[in-house]
N, C-alpha and C. Protein backbone atom coordinates (compact mmCIF):
# COMPACT_ATOMS: atom_id res chain seq x y z
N UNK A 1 0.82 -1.19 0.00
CA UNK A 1 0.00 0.00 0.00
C UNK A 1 0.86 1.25 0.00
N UNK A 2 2.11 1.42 0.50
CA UNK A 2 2.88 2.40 0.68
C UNK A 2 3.16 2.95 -0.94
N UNK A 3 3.76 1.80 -1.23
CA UNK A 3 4.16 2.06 -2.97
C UNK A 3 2.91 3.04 -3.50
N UNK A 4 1.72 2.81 -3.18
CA UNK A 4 0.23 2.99 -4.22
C UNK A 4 0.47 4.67 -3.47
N UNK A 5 0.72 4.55 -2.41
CA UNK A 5 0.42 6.06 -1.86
C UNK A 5 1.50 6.57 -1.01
N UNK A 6 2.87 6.15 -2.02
CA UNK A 6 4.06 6.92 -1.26
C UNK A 6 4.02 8.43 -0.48
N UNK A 7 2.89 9.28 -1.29
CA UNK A 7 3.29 10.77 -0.94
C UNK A 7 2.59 11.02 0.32
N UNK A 8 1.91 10.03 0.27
CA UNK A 8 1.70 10.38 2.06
C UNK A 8 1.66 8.95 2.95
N UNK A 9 2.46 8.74 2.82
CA UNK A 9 2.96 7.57 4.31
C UNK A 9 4.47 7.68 4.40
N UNK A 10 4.37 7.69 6.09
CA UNK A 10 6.02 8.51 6.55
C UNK A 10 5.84 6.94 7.70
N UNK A 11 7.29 6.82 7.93
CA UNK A 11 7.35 6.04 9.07
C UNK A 11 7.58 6.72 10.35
N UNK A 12 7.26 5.67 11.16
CA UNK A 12 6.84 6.53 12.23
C UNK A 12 7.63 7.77 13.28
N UNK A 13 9.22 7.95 13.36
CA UNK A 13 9.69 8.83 13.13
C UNK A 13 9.89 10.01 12.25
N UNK A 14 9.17 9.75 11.20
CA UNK A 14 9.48 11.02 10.05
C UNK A 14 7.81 11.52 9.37
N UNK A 15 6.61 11.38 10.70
CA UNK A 15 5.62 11.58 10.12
C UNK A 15 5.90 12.97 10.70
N UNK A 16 4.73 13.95 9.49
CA UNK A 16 4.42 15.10 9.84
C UNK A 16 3.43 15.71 10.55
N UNK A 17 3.83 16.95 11.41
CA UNK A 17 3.10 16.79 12.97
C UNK A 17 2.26 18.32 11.80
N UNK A 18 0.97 18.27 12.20
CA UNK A 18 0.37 19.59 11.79
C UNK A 18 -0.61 20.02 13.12
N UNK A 19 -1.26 21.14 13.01
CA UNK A 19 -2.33 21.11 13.99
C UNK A 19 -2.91 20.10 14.20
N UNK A 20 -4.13 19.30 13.13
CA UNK A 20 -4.56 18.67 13.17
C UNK A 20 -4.12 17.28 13.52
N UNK A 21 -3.18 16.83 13.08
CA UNK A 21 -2.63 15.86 13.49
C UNK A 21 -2.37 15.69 15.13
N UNK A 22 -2.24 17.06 15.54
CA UNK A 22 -1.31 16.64 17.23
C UNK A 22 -3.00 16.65 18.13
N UNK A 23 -4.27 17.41 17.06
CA UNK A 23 -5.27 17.02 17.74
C UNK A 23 -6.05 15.10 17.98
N UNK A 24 -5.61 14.86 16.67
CA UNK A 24 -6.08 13.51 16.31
C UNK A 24 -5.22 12.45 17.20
N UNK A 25 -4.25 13.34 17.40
CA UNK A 25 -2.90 12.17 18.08
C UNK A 25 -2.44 10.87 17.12
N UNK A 26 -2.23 11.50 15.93
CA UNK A 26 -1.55 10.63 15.47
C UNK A 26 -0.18 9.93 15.16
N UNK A 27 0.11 10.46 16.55
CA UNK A 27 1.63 9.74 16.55
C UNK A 27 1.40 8.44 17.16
N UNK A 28 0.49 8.55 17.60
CA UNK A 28 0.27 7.16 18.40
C UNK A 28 -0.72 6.02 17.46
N UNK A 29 -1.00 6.43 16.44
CA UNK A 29 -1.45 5.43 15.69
C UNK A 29 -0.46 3.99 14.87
N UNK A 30 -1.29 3.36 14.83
CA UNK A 30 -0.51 1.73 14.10
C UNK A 30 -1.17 1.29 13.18
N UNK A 31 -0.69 1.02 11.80
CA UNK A 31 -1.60 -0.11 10.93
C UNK A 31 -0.67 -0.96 11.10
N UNK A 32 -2.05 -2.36 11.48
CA UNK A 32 -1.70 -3.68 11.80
C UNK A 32 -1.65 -4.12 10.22
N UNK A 33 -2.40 -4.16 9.22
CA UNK A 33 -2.76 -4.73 7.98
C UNK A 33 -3.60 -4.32 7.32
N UNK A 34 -2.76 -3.75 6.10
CA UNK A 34 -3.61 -2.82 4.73
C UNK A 34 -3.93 -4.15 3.71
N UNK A 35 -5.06 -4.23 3.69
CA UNK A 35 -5.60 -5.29 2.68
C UNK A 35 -4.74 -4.30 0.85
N UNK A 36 -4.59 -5.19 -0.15
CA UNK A 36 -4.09 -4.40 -1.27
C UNK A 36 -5.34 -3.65 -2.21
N UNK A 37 -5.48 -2.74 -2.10
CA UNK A 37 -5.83 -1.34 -2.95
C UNK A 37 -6.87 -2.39 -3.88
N UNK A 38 -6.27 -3.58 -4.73
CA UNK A 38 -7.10 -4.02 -5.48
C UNK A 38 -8.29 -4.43 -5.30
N UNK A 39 -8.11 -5.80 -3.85
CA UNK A 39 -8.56 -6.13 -3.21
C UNK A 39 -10.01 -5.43 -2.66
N UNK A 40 -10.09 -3.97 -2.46
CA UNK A 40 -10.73 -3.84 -1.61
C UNK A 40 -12.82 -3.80 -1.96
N UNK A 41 -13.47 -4.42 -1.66
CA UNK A 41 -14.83 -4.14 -2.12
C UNK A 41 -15.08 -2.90 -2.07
């Protein structure tokens, strides 16, 4: 999935902090498992 949508997936040291983000708290988020793009119904 990264490949399909390089321009926005950072690992988890090099994600970008915005307002919104430090409201959502997404530093603390995890994907366990991205089914593939094709895949999806």
């Amino acid at each position: 999935a990264c490949a399909d949508f390089r321009a926005t997936c950072f690992s988890r040291d090099r994600r970008i902090e915005t307002s919104t983000s430090k409201t959502l708290g997404i530093h603390e988020w995890n994907v366990k498992f991205v089914p593939c793009p094709k895949n999806i119904i």
